[in-house]
Protein backbone atom coordinates (compact mmCIF):
# COMPACT_ATOMS: atom_id res chain seq x y z
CA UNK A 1 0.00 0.00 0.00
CA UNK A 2 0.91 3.76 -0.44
CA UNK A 3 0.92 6.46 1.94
CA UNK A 4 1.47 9.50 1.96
CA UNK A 5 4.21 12.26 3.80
CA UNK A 6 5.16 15.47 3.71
CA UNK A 7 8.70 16.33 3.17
CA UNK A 8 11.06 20.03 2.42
CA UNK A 9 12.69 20.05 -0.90
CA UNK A 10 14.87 22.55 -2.16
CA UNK A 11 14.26 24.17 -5.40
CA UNK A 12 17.76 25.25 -6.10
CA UNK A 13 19.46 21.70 -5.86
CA UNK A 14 16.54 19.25 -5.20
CA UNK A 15 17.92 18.55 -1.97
CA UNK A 16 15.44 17.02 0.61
CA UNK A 17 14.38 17.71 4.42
CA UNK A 18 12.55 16.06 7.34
CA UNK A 19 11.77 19.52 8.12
CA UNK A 20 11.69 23.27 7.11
CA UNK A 21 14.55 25.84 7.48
CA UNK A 22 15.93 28.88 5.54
CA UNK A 23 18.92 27.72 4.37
CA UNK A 24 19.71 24.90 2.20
CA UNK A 25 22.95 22.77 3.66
CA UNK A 26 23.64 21.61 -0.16
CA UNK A 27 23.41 24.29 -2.45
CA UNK A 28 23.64 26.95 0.42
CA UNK A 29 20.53 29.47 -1.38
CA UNK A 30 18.22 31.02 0.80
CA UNK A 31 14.34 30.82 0.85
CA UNK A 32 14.42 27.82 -1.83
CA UNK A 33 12.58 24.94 0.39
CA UNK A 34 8.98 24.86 -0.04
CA UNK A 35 7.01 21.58 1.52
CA UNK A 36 5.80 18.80 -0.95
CA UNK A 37 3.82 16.31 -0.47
CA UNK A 38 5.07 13.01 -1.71
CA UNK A 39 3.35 9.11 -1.82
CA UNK A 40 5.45 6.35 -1.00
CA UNK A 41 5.15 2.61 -1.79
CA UNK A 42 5.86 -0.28 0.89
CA UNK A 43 9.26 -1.67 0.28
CA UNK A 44 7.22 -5.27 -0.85
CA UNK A 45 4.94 -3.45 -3.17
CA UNK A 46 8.36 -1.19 -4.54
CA UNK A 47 10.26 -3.57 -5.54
CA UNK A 48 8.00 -6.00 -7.35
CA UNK A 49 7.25 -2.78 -9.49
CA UNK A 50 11.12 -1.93 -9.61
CA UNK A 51 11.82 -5.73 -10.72
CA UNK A 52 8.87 -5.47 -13.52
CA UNK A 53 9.97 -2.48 -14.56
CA UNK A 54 13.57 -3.87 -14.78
CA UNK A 55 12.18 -6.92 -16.55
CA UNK A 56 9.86 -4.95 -19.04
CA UNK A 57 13.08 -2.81 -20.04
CA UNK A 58 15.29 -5.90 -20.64
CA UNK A 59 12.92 -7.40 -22.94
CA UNK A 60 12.98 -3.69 -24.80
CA UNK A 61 16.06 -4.24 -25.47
CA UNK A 62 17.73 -5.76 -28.90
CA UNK A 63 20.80 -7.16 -27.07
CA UNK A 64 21.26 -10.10 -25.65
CA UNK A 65 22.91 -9.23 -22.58
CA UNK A 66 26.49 -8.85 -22.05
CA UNK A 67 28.88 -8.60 -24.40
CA UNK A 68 32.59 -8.01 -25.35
CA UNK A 69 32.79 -3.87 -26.41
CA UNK A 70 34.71 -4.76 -29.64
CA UNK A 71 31.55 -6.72 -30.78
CA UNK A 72 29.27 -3.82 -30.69
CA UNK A 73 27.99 -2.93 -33.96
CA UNK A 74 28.43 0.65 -34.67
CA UNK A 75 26.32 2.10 -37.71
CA UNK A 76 27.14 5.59 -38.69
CA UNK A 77 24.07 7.30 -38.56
CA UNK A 78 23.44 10.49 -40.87
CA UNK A 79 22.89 14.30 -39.41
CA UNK A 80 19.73 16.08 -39.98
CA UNK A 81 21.04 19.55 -41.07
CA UNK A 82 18.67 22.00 -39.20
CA UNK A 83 19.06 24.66 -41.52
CA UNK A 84 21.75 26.67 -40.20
CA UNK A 85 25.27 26.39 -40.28
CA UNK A 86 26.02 27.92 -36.45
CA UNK A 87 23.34 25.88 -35.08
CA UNK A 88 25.11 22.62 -36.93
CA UNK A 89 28.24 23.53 -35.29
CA UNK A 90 27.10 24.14 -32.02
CA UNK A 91 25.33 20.31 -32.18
CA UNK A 92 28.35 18.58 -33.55
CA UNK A 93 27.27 18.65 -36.78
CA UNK A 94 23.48 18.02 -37.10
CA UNK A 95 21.00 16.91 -34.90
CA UNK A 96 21.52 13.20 -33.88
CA UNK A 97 18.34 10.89 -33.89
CA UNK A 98 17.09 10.34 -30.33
CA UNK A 99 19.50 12.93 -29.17
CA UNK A 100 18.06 15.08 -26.35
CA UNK A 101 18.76 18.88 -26.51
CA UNK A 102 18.14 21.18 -23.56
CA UNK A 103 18.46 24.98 -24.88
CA UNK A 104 18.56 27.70 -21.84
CA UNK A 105 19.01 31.65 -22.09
CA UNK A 106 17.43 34.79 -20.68
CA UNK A 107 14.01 35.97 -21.12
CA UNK A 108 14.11 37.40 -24.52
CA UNK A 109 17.21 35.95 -25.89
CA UNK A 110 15.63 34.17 -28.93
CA UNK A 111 15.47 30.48 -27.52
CA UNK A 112 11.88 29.99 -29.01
CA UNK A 113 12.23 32.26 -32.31
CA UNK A 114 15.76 30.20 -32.59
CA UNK A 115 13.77 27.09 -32.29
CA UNK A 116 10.59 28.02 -34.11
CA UNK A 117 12.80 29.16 -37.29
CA UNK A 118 14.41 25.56 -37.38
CA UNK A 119 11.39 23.66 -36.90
CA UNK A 120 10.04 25.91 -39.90
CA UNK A 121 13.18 24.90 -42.26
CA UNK A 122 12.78 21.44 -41.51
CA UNK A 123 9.66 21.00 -42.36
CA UNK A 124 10.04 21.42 -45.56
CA UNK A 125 12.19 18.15 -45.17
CA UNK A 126 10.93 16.58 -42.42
CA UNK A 127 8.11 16.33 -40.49
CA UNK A 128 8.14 18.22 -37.02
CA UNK A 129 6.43 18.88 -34.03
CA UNK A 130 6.23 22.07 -31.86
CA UNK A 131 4.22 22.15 -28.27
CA UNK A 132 4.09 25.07 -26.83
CA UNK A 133 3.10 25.19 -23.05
CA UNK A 134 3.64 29.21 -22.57
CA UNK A 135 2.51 30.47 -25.64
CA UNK A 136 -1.31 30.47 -27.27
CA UNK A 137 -1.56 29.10 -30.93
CA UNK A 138 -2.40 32.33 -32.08
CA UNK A 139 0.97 34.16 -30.97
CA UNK A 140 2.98 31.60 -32.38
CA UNK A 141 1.20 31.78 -35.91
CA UNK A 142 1.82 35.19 -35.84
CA UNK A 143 5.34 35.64 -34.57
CA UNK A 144 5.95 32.92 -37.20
CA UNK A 145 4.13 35.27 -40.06
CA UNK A 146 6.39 38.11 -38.73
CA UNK A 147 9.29 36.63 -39.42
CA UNK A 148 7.92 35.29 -42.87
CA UNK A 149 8.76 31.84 -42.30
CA UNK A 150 7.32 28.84 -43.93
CA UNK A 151 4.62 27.41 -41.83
CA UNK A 152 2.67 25.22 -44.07
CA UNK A 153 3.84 21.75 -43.12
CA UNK A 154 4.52 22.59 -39.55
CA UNK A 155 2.72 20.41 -36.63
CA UNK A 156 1.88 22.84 -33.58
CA UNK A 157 -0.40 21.64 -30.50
CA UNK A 158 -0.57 23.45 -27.23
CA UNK A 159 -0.11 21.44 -24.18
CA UNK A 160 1.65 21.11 -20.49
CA UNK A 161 0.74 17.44 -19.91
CA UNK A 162 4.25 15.23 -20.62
CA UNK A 163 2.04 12.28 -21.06
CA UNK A 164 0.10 13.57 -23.13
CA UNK A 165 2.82 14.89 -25.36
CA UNK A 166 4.67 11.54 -25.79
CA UNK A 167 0.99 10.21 -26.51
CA UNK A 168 0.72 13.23 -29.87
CA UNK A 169 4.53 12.66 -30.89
CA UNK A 170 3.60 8.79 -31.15
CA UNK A 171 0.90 9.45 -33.59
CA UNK A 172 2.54 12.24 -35.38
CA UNK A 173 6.41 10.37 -35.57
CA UNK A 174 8.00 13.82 -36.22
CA UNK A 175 11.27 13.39 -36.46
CA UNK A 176 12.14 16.74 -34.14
CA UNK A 177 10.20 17.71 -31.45
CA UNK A 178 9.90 20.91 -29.65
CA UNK A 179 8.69 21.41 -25.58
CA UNK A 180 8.72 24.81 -24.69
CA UNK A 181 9.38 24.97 -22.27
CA UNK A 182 10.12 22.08 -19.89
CA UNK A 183 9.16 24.49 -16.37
CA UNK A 184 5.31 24.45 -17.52
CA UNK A 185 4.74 20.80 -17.97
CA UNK A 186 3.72 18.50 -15.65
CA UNK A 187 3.73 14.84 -15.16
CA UNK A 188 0.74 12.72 -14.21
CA UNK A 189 1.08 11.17 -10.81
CA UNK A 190 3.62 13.77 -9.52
CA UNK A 191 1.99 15.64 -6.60
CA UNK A 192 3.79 18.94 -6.95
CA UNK A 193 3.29 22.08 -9.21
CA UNK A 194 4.80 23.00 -12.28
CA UNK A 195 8.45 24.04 -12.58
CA UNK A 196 9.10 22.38 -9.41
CA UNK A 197 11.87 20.08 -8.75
CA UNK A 198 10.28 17.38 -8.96
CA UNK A 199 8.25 17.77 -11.95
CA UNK A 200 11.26 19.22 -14.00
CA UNK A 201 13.04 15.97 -13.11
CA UNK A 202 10.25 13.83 -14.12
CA UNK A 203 9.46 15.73 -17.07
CA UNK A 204 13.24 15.63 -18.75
CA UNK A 205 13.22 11.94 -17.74
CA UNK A 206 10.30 11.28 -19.32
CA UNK A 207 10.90 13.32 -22.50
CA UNK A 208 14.00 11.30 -22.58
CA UNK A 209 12.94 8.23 -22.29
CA UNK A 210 10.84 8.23 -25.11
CA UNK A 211 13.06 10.09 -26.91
CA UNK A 212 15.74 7.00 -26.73
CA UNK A 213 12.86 4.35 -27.23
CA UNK A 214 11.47 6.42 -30.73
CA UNK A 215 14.51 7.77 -32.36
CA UNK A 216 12.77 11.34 -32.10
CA UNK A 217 15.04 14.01 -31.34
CA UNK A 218 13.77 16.17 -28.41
CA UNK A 219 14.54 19.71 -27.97
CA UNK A 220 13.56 21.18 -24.70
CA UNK A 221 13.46 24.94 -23.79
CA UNK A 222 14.80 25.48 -20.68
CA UNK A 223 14.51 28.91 -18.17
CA UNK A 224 18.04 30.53 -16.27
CA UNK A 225 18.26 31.44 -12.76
CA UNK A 226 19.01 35.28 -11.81
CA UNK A 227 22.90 34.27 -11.89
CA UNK A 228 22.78 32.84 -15.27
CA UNK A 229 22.47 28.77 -14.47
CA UNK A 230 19.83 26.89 -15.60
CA UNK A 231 16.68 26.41 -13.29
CA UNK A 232 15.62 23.49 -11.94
CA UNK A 233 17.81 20.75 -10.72
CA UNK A 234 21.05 19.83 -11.86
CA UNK A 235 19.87 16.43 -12.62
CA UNK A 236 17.98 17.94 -15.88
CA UNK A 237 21.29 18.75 -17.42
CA UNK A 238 22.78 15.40 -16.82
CA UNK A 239 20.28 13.33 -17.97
CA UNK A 240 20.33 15.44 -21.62
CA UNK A 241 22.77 14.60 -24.40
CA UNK A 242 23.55 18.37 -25.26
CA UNK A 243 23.08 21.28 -23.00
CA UNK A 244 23.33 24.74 -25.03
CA UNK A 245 23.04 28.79 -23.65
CA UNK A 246 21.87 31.20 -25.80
CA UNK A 247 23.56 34.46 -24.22
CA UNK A 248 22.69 37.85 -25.31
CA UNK A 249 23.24 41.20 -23.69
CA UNK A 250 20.36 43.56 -23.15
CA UNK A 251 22.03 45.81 -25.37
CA UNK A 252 23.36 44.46 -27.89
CA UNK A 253 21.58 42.71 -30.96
CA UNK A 254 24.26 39.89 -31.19
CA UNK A 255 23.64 36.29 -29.68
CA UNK A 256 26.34 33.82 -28.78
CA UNK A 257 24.76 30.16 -28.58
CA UNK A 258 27.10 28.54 -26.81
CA UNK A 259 27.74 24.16 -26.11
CA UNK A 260 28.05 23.32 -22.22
CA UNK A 261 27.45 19.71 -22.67
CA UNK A 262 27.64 17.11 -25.89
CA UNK A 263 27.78 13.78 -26.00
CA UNK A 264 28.25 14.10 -30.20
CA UNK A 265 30.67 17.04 -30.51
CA UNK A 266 33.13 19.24 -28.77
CA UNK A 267 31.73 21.20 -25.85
CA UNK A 268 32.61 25.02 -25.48
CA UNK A 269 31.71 25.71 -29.37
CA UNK A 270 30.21 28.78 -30.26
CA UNK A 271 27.48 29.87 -33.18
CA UNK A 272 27.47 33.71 -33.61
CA UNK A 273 23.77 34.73 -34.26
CA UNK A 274 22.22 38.62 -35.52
CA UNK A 275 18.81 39.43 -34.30
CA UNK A 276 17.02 41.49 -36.62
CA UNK A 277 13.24 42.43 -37.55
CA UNK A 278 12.97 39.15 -39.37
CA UNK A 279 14.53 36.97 -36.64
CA UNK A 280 18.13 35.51 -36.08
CA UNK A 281 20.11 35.35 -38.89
CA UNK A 282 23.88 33.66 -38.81
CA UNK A 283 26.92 35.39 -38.52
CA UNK A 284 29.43 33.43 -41.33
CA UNK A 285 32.18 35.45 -40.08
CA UNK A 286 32.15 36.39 -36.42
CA UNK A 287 35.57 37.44 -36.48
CA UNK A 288 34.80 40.40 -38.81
CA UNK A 289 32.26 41.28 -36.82
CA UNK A 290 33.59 41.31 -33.38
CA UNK A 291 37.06 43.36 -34.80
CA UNK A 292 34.90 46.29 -36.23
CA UNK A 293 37.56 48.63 -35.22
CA UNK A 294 37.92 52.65 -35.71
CA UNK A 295 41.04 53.65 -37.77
CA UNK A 296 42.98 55.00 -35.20
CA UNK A 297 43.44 52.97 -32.27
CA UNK A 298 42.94 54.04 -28.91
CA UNK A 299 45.60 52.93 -26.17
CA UNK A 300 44.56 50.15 -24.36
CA UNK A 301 42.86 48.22 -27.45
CA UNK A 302 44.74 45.16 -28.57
CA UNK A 303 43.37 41.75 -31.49
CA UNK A 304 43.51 38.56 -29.46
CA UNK A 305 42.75 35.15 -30.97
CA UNK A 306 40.60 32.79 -28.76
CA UNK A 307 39.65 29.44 -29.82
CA UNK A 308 36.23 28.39 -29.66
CA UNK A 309 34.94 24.56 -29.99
CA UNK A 310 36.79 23.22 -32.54
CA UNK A 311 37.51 27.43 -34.34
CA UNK A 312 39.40 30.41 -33.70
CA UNK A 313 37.76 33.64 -33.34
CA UNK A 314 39.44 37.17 -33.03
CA UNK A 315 38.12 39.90 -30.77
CA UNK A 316 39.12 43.21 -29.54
CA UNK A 317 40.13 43.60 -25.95
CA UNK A 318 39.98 47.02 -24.48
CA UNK A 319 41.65 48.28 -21.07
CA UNK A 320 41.44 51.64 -19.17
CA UNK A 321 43.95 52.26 -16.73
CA UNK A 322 43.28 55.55 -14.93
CA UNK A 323 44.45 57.25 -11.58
CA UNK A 324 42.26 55.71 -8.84
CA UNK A 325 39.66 58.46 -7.23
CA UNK A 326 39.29 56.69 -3.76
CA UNK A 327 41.25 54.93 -1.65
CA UNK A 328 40.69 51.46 -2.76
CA UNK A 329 41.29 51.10 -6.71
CA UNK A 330 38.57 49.51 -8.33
CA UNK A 331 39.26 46.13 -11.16
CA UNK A 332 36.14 45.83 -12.86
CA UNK A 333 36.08 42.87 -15.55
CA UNK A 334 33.68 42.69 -18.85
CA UNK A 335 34.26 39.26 -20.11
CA UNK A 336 37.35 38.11 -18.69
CA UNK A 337 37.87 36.50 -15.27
CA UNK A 338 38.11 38.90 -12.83
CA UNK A 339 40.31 36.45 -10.66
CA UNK A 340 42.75 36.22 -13.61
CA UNK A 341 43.41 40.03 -13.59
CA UNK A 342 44.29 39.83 -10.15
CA UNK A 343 46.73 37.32 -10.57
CA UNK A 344 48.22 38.96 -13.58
CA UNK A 345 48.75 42.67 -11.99
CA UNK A 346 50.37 40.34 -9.22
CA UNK A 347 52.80 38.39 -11.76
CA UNK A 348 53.57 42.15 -13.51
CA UNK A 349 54.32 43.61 -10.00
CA UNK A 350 56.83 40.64 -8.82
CA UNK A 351 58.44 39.73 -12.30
CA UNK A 352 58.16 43.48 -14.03
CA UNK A 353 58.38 45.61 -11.30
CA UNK A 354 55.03 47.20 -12.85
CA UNK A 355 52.69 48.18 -10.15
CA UNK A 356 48.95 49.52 -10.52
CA UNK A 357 48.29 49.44 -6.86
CA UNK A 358 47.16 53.56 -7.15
CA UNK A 359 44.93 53.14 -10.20
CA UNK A 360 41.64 51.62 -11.21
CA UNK A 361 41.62 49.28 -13.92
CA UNK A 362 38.94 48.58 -16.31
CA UNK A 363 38.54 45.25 -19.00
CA UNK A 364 35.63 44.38 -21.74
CA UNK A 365 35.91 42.12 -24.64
CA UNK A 366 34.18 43.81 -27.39
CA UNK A 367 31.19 42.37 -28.60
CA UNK A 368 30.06 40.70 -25.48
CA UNK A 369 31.83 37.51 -26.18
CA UNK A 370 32.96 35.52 -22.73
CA UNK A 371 36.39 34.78 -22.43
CA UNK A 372 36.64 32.00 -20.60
CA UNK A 373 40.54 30.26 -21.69
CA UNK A 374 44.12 31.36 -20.23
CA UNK A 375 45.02 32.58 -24.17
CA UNK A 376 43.58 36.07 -22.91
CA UNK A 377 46.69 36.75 -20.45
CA UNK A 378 49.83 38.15 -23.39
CA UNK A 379 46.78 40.38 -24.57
CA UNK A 380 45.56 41.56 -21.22
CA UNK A 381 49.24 42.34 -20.34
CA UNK A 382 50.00 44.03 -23.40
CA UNK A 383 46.76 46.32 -23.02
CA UNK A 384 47.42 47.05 -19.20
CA UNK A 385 50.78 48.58 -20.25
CA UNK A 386 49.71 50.35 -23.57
CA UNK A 387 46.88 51.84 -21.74
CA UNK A 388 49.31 52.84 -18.47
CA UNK A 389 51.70 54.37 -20.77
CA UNK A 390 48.92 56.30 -23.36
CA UNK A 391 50.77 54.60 -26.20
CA UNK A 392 48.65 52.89 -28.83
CA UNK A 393 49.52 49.53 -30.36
CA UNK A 394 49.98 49.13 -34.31
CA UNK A 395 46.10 47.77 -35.35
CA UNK A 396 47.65 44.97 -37.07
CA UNK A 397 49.05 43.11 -34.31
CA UNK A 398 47.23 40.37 -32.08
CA UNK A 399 48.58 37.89 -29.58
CA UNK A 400 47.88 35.12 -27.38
CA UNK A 401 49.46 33.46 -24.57
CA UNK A 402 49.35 32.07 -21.21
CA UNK A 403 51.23 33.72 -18.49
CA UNK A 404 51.93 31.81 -15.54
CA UNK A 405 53.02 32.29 -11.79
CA UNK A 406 57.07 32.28 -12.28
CA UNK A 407 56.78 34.85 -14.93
CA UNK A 408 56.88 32.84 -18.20
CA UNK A 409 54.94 32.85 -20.94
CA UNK A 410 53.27 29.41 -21.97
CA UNK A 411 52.03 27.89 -25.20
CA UNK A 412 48.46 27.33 -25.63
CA UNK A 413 46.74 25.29 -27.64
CA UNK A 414 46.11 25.55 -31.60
CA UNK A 415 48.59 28.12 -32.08
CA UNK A 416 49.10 27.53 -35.54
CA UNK A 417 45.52 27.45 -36.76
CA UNK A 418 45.29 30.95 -34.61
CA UNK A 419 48.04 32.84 -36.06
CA UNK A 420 46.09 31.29 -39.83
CA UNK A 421 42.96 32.85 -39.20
CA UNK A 422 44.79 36.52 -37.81
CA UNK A 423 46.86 36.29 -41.18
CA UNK A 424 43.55 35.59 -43.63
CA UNK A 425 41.73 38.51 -41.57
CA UNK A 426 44.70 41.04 -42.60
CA UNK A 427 47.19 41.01 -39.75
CA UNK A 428 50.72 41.23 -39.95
CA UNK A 429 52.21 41.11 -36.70
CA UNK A 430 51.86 38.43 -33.94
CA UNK A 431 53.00 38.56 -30.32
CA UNK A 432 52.60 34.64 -29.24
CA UNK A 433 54.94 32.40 -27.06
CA UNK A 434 58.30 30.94 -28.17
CA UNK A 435 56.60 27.21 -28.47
CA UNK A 436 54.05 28.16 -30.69
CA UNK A 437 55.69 30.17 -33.31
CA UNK A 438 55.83 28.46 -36.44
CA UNK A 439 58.90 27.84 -38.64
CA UNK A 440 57.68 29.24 -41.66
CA UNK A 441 55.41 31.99 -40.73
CA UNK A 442 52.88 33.00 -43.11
CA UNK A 443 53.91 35.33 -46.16
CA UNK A 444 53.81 38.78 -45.05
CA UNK A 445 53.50 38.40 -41.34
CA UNK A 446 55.88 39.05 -38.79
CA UNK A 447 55.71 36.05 -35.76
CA UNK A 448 57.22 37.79 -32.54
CA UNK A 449 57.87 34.70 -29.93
CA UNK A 450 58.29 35.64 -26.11
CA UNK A 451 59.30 33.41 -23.42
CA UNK A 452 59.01 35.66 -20.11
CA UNK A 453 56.68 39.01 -19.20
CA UNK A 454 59.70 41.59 -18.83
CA UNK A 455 59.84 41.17 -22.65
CA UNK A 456 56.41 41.97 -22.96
CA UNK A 457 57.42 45.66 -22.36
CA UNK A 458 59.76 46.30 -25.64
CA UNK A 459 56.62 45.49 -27.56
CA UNK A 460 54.30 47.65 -26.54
C-alpha cells in the first residue's frame, strides 16, 4: 500500500528535508525549500514494481545481454542539417536521432524564435512537431508570419501534460520535437506544481525516455536562474545529451549560442547569431564582426585570438587604466575573469616591477563575447601597459598566450591554426609564445615569440 508524507525540498538543488529551514545545507541558497507532499510505496509493493519495470526494459532491449565492447555494432548514422550552419556547429554537426537537446538563455534571448525558425526549415524536409506550453496558438502563428517563415507543413499543438505529449509525438512520428518549455509541464502522478523540482526531473526523464525508445530528437526549452544557471535541478542537465546557452546582452543585438554539454561534438563551441526584424540570422564570419575597429586605435585596445569549440575567433580587448579616485582602486572585468586580472597585476608587480596598486583598472571584450581560456593573459598584459603608458599599439598586431606564476609565458593550444585565421583577416604582426611560433610563418607576417613578461614591455 501507499501512503502519503510530507517532506522540504529545495528548489535550487533538489535537496530534501525532514523539516523546514531557511537555508539549504547543499546548495547553500536562501528561501528555496517549499514543503511537498510526496506518496510512497511499501518496500514489498516497490520492488515487485522496480523488478517489472527492470524486466519490461530488458525485454525492450535488442541485445542479448552482455557482451565483449569490440563486438558492438556501430552504424554511422546520418545528421539532420537543421538549416543553419552555427546551429550545426554548435550540435556537432546536425541533430543526432534520439539525441536530447536542452536549450537555456534569458528571457528574450531568442530560444523559441531560434527554435521556431528551425522547426520551420525542416519541415520542408521533415516532419516536425512544436508544443508550446507558454505560448497560445495564435501568438505563435503570428510571430511565425512576422518573421515570414514557412509554416505550411509545420505540426503545432498546445499542451503542459508530458504524457500527453509523448501520446501526440507517437501518432505524429516527427522526427524533431519541440517542448517549450520544460518548467510548464507537468507529469501525471507527480503531486507537486509545475516548474518544481520534482516535476522538472520527471518531465526531462520522461521526454527522454521516449526520446531514446522512438529515435525522435527532443529539444527542450529550458529557463536561467538570476545568476545565469539553468533552473531546476542539476539532474535535468545530466540526464540530456547536449546542453546549449543562448547568451545575449540587453544591449546588444548579437547572440552567442554557446555548447556546455555534448555527447556528439566538442563542448565550449560557439554559433554567432544577428537578431534582426525578421529573426536571427547567422553570422558566417564572427571574427569580422567582433574586430569592427575605428582607424585610429585608442591605447589600451589590442586583437587577441581565442579558440572556440573546434575554431578560432578574433576579438578586440579594451583596457582603461586611470588614476584611482578613492582609496581602494577599483578592477572591474567585462568578459574576462576577474580572478585572472588579479593574478596577472600580481605576476607584472613581482616579475616586471610594474605596479597599478594607485589606479583603477577597467577590461571588456568587445562584442560581449565571454572569455573564458588562459590565451587572454599576453593580450591583457599588453593592453594594461599600452593603456598605463597612453601609447597605442599598431592595429595589425594580435597575440595570445598564457602567463603563468614564475613569470613565463606558456604555449596554448592551436597556435598555428590561430596565427592562420589573424593572417587571412589582414594582420601582420603576432606577439605569441616561443613554443608556438611556427617555422615558416605565413607570407607577409611578422611572428614575434616571447618566453618571459619583462619582454612583454619592448613590444608595446
Amino acid at each position: 500500500m501507499s501512503r502519503e508524507r510530507t517532506v522540504f525540498v529545495c528548489a535550487s538543488c533538489g535537496a530534501k528535508y525532514a523539516r523546514w529551514q531557511g537555508q539549504c545545507r547543499e546548495c547553500g541558497e536562501w528561501n528555496t525549500i517549499s514543503e511537498q507532499r510526496v506518496f510512497e510505496e511499501s518496500a514489498n509493493n516497490a520492488g515487485s514494481r522496480a523488478a517489472q519495470r527492470a524486466l519490461a526494459g530488458f525485454a525492450g532491449q535488442t541485445g542479448s545481454g552482455v557482451v565483449n565492447l569490440a563486438q558492438v555494432n556501430i552504424t554511422a548514422k546520418a545528421r539532420l542539417s537543421s538549416g543553419y550552419a552555427e546551429f550545426d556547429r554548435v550540435l556537432g554537426g546536425g541533430i543526432v536521432a534520439g539525441s536530447v537537446v536542452l536549450i537555456g538563455g534569458n528571457p528574450g534571448a531568442g530560444k523559441s524564435t531560434l527554435l521556431l525558425q528551425t522547426v520551420c526549415r525542416l519541415s520542408e524536409r521533415v516532419k516536425v512537431l512544436y508544443v508550446t506550453g507558454e505560448e497560445s496558438l495564435e501568438q505563435v502563428a503570428l510571430r511565425a508570419r512576422r518573421l515570414g517563415l514557412p509554416t505550411e507543413r509545420v505540426r503545432i499543438a498546445s499542451e503542459t501534460s508530458i504524457d500527453k505529449i509523448c501520446a501526440l509525438a507517437s501518432g505524429e512520428q516527427p522526427a524533431v520535437l519541440v517542448v517549450d518549455s520544460i518548467q510548464v509541464m507537468h507529469v501525471q502522478g507527480v503531486e507537486s506544481a509545475p516548474g518544481s523540482v520534482s516535476q522538472v526531473r520527471e518531465g526531462a526523464a520522461a521526454l527522454t525516455q521516449f526520446a531514446k525508445r522512438t529515435g525522435i530528437a527532443v529539444f527542450m526549452v529550458g529557463h536561467v536562474t538570476k545568476d545565469g544557471t539553468l533552473a531546476g535541478p542539476k539532474i535535468l542537465e545530466h540526464c540530456v545529451d547536449c546542453s546549449v546557452l543562448l547568451e545575449a546582452a540587453s544591449d546588444l543585438r548579437f547572440r552567442t549560442l554557446r555548447c556546455q554539454k555534448n555527447r556528439f561534438g566538442a563542448v565550449n563551441e560557439i554559433g554567432v547569431f544577428a537578431m534582426t526584424d525578421l529573426g536571427l540570422r547567422e553570422v558566417k564570419n564572427p571574427s569580422a564582426i567582433f574586430l569592427n575597429r575605428q582607424e585610429e586605435v585608442a591605447p589600451g585596445s589590442l586583437a587577441m585570438v581565442v579558440w572556440e569549440g573546434t575554431r578560432p575567433l578574433l576579438v578586440e580587448l579594451q583596457v582603461l587604466v586611470d588614476v584611482a579616485q578613492g582609496s581602494n582602486p577599483r578592477r572591474l572585468t567585462l568578459g574576462t575573469d576577474p580572478n585572472r586580472l588579479s593574478m596577472l597585476l600580481s605576476v607584472l608587480h613581482r616579475h616586471a616591477s610594474f605596479s597599478l596598486g594607485d589606479q583603477d583598472v577597467f577590461v571588456n571584450v568587445v562584442g560581449g563575447v565571454k572569455v573564458l581560456e588562459t590565451a587572454s593573459d599576453v593580450p591583457l598584459c599588453l593592453a594594461l601597459i599600452s593603456s598605463f603608458r597612453s601609447q597605442a599599439l599598431d592595429r595589425r598586431t594580435i597575440a595570445f598566450g598564457e602567463i603563468g606564476l614564475t613569470g613565463e609565458i606558456r604555449p596554448v593550444p592551436s597556435g598555428q591554426e590561430r596565427i592562420a585565421e589573424a593572417h587571412k583577416q589582414g594582420f601582420t604582426r603576432a606577439i605569441v609564445p616561443y613554443d608556438n611560433a611556427p617555422r615558416t610563418p605565413p607570407s607577409g607576417m611578422q611572428i614575434i615569440p616571447v618566453r618571459r613578461v619583462p619582454e612583454l614591455f619592448k613590444l608595446s
